[in-house]
C-alpha atoms as a PDB file:
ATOM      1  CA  UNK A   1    -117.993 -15.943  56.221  1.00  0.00           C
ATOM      2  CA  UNK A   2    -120.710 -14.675  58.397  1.00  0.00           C
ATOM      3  CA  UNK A   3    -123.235 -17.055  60.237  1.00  0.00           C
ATOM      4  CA  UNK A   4    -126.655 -16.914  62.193  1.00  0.00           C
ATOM      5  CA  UNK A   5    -127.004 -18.916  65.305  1.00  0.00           C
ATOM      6  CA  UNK A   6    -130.430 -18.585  66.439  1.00  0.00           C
ATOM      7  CA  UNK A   7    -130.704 -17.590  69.601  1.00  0.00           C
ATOM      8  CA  UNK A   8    -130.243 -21.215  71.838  1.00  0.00           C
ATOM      9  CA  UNK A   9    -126.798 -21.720  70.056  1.00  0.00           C
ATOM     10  CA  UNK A  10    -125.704 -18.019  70.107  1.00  0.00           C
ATOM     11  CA  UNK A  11    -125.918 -18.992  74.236  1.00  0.00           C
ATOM     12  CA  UNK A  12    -124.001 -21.898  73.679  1.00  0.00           C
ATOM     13  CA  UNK A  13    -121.396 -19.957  72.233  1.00  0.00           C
ATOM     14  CA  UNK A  14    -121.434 -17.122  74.736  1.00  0.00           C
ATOM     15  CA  UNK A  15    -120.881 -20.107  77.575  1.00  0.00           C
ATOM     16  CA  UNK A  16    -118.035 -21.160  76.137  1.00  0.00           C
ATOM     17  CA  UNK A  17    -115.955 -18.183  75.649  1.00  0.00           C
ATOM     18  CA  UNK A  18    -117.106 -17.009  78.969  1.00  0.00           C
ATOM     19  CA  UNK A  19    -114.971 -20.219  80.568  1.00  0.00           C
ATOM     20  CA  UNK A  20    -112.303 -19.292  78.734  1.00  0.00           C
ATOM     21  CA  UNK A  21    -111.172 -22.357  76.852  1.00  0.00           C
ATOM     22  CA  UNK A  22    -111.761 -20.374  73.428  1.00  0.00           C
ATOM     23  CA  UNK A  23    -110.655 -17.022  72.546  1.00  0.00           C
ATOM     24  CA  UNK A  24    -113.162 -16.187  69.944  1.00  0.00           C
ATOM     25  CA  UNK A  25    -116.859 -17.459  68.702  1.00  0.00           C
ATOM     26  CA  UNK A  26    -114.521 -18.786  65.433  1.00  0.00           C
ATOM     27  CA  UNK A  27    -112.800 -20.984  67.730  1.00  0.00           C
ATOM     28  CA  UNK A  28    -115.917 -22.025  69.270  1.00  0.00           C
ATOM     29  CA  UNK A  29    -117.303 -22.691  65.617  1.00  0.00           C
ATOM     30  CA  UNK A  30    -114.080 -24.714  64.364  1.00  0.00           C
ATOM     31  CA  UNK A  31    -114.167 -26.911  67.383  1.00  0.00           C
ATOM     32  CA  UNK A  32    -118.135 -27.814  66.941  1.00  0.00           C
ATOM     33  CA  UNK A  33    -117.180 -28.229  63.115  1.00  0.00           C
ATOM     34  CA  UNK A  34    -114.276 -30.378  63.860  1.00  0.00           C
ATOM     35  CA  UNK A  35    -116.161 -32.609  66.264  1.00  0.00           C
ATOM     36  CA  UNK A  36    -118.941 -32.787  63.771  1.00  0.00           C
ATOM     37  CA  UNK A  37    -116.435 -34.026  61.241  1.00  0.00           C
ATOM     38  CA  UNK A  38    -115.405 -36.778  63.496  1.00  0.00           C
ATOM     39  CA  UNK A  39    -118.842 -37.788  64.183  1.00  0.00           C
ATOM     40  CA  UNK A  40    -119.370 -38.078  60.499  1.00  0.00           C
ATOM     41  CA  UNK A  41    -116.183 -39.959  59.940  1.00  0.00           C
ATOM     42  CA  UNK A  42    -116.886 -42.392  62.918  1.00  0.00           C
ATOM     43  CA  UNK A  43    -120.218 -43.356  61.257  1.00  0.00           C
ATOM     44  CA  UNK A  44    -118.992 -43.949  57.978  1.00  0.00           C
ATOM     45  CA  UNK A  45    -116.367 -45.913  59.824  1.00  0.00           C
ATOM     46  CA  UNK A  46    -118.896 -48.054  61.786  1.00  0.00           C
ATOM     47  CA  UNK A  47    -120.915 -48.677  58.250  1.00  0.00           C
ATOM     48  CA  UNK A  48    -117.893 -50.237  56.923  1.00  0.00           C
ATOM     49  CA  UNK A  49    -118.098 -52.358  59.809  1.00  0.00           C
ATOM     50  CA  UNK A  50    -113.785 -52.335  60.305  1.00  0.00           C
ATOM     51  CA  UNK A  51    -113.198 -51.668  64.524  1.00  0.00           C
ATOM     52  CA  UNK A  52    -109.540 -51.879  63.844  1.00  0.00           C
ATOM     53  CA  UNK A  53    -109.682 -48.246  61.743  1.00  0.00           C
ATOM     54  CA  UNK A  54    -112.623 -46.908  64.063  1.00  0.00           C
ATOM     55  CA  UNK A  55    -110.341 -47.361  67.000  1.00  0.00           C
ATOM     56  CA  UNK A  56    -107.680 -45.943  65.235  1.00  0.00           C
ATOM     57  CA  UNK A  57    -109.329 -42.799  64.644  1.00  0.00           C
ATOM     58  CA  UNK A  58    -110.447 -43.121  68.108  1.00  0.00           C
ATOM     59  CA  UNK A  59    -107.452 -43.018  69.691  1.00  0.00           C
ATOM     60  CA  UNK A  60    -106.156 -40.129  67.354  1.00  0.00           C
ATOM     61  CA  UNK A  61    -108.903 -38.363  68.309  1.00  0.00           C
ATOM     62  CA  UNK A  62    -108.024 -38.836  71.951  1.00  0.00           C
ATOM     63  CA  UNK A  63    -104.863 -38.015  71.215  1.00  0.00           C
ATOM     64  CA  UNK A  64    -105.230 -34.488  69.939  1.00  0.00           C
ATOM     65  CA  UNK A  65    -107.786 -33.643  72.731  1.00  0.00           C
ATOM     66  CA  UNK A  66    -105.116 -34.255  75.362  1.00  0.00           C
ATOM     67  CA  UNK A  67    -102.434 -32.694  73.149  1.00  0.00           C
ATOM     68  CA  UNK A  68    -104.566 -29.084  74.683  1.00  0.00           C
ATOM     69  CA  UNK A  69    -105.326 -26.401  72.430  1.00  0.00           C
ATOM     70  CA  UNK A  70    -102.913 -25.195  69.807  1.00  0.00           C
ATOM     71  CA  UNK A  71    -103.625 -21.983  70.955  1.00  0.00           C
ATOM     72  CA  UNK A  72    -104.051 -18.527  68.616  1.00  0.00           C
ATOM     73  CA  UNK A  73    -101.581 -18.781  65.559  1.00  0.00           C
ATOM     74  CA  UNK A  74     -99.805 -15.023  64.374  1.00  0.00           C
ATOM     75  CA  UNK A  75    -100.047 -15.719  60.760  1.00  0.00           C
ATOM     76  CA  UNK A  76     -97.623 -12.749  59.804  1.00  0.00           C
ATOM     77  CA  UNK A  77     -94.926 -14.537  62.026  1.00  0.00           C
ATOM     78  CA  UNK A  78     -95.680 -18.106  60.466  1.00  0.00           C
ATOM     79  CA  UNK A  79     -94.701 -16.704  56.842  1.00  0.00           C
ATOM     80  CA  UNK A  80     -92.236 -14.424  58.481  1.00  0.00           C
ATOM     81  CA  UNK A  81     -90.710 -17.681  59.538  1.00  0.00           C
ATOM     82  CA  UNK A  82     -91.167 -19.615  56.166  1.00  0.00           C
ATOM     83  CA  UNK A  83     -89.686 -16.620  54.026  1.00  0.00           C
ATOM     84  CA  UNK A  84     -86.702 -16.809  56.554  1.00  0.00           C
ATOM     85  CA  UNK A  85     -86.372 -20.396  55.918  1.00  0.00           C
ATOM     86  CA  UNK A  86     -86.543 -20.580  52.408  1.00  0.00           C
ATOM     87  CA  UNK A  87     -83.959 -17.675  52.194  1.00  0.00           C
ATOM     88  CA  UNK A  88     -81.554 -19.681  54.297  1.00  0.00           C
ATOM     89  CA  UNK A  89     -82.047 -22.796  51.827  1.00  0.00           C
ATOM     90  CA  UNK A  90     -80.931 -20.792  49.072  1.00  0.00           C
END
């Protein structure tokens, strides 16, 4: 999937890899999608009106921001892995 930025967000994105916390402008893009998604979640969370599963999700949230970043994933060894496993199942 390709996507325009205009220019003001294209910056944003340069800024970020430049300090180094992401590796690549896809990173950049699943982390401002991600956040987006919790926004979205929070606020249909907060119409329901029910604090007790809008904390929840706020401390899960908080919880996978301190976690750190997961950090690049080699797909080949991932399924390299899985094969291996299933193999030694049987």
């Amino acid at each position: 999937m390709n996507v325009f930025l205009p220019e003001d967000l294209a910056a944003i994105v340069r800024q970020q890899l430049e300090t180094g916390r992401f590796a690549s402008s896809a990173e950049v893009i699943r982390h401002a999608l991600e956040a987006l998604a919790y926004e979205e979640e929070v606020l249909a969370l907060e119409r329901e009106d029910d604090p007790a599963k809008l904390a929840d999700l706020r401390r899960a949230w908080a919880e996978g921001i301190a976690s750190g970043d997961g950090g690049v994933l080699d797909a080949e060894a991932i399924i390299a892995e899985a094969r291996a496993r299933h193999l030694a199942a049987g």
